[in-house]
Protein backbone atom coordinates (compact mmCIF):
# COMPACT_ATOMS: atom_id res chain seq x y z
CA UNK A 1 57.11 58.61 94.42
CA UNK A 2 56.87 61.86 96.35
CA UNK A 3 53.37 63.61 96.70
CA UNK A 4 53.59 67.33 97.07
CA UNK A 5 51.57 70.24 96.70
CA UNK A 6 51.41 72.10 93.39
CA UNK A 7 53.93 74.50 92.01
CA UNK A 8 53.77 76.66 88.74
CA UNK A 9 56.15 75.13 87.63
CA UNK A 10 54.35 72.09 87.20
CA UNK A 11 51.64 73.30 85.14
CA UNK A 12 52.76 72.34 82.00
CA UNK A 13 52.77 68.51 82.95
CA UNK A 14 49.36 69.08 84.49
CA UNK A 15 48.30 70.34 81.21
CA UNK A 16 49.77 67.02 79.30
CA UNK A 17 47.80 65.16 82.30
CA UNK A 18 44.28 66.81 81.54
CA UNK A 19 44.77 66.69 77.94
CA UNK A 20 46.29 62.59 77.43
CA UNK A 21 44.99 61.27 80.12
CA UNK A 22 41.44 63.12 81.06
CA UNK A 23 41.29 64.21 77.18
CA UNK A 24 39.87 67.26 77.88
CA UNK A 25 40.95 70.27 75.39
CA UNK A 26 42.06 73.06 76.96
CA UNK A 27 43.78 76.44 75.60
CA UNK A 28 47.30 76.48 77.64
CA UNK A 29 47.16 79.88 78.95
CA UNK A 30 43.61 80.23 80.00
CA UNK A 31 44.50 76.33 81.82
CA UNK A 32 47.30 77.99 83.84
CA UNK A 33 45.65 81.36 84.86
CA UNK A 34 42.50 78.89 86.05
CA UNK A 35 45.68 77.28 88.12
CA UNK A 36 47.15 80.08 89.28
CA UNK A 37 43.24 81.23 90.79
CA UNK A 38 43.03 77.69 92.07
CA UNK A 39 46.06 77.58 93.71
CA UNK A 40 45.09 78.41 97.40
CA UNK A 41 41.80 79.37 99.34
CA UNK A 42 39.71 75.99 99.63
CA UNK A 43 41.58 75.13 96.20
CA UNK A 44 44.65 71.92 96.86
CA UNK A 45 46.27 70.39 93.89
CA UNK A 46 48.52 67.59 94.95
CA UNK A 47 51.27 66.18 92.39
CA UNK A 48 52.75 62.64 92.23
CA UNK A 49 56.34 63.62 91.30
CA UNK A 50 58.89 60.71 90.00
CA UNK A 51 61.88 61.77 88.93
CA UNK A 52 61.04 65.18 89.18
CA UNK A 53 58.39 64.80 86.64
CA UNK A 54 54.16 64.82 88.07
CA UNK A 55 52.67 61.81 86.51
CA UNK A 56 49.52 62.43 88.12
CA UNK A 57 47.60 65.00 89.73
CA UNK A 58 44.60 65.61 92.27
CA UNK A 59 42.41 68.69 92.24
CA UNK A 60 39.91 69.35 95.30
CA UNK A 61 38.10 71.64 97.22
CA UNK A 62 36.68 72.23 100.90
CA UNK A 63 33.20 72.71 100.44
CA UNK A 64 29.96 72.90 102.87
CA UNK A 65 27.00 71.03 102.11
CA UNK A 66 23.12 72.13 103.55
CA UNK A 67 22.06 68.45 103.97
CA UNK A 68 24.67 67.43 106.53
CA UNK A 69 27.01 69.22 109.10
CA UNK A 70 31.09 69.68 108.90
CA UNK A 71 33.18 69.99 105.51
CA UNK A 72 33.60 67.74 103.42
CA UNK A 73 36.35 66.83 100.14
CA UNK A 74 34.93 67.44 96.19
CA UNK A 75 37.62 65.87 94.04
CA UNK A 76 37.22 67.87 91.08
CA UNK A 77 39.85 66.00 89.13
CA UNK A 78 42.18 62.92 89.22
CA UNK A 79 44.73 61.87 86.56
CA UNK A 80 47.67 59.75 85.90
CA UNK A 81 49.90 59.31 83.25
CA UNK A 82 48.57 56.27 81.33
CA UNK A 83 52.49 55.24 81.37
CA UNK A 84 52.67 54.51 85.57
CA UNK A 85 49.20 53.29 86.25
CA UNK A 86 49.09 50.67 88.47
CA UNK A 87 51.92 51.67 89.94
CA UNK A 88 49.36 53.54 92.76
CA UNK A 89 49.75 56.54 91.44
CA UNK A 90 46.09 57.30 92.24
CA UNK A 91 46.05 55.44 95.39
CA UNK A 92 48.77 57.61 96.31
CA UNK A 93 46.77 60.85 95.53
CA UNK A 94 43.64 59.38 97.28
CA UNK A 95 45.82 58.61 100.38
CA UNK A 96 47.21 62.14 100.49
CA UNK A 97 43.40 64.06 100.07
CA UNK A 98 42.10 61.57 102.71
CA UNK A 99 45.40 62.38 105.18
CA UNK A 100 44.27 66.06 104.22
CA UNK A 101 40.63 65.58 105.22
CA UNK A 102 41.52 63.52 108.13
CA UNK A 103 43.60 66.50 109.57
CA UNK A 104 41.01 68.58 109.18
CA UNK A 105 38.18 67.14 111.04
CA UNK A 106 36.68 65.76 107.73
CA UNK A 107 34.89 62.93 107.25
CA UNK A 108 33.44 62.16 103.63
CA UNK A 109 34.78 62.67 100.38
CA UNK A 110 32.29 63.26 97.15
CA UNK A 111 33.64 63.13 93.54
CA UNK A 112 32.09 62.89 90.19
CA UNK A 113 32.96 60.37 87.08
CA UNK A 114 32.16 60.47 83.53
CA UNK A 115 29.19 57.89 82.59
CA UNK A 116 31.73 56.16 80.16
CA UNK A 117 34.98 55.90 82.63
CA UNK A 118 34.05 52.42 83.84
CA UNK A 119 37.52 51.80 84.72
CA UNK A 120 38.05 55.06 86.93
CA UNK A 121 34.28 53.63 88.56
CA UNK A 122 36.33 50.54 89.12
CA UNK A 123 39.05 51.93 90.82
CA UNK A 124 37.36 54.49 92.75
CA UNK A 125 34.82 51.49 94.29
CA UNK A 126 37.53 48.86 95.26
CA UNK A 127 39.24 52.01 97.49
CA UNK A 128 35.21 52.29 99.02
CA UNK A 129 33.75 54.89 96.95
CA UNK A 130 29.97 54.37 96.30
CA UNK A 131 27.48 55.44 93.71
CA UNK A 132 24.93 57.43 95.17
CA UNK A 133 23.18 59.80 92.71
CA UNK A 134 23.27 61.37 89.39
CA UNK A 135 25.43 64.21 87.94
CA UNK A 136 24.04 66.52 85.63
CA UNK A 137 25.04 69.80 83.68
CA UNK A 138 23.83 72.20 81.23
CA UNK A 139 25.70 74.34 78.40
CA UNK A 140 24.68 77.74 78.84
CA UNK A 141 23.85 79.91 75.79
CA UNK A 142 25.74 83.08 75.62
């Protein structure tokens, strides 16, 4: 397994990743032109490549926070293939961010989860994640 940093050319599997295994819907052109402004600035997309194929992805972000000093890691999205789980796929893509964060003076990582993903909970606790608040959102009327 090799972990790189995205390409475009890779979209199209990262599109089969959010869809089959995040299930999120998304139209295929407006996904890639999102990828294309994400790619760069204090966006990183890594990719799990095996056999020249990514089977899994991880999206983050440098961000500041006002309650404590330094920068600090928001995954915004993690996904294997459901074909090579536990095959540390995800461990992989963890290890990468925190080699990321690690080189740049970085010390804490913060991600959300879906209330129903009990098994992505699972995972993300046994590699020392903790729950530590609520996330909430709201659908804007247009």
């Amino acid at each position: 397994m090799k972990i790189r940093e995205l390409k475009r050319s890779d979209y199209e599997d990262v599109y089969g990743l959010i869809k089959n295994s995040l299930g999120y819907e998304n139209d295929r052109e407006k996904l890639f032109a999102r990828l294309d402004k994400m790619n760069g600035g204090i966006y990183h997309t890594y990719i799990a490549e095996i056999d020249g194929r990514a089977v899994g992805f991880i999206g983050f972000c440098v961000m500041s926070a006002y309650e404590f000093e330094g920068d600090y890691i928001r995954v915004l999205a993690l996904a294997a293939d459901e074909n090579y789980r536990g095959m540390g796929v995800g461990t992989a893509l963890l290890k990468a961010t925190e080699d990321f964060a690690a080189e740049n003076g970085m010390e804490l990582f913060a991600l959300n989860s879906g209330m129903s993903r009990t098994d992505a909970h699972k995972f993300y606790e046994n590699r020392g994640f903790f729950k530590y608040g609520y996330s909430f959102k709201k659908k804007l009327e247009k």
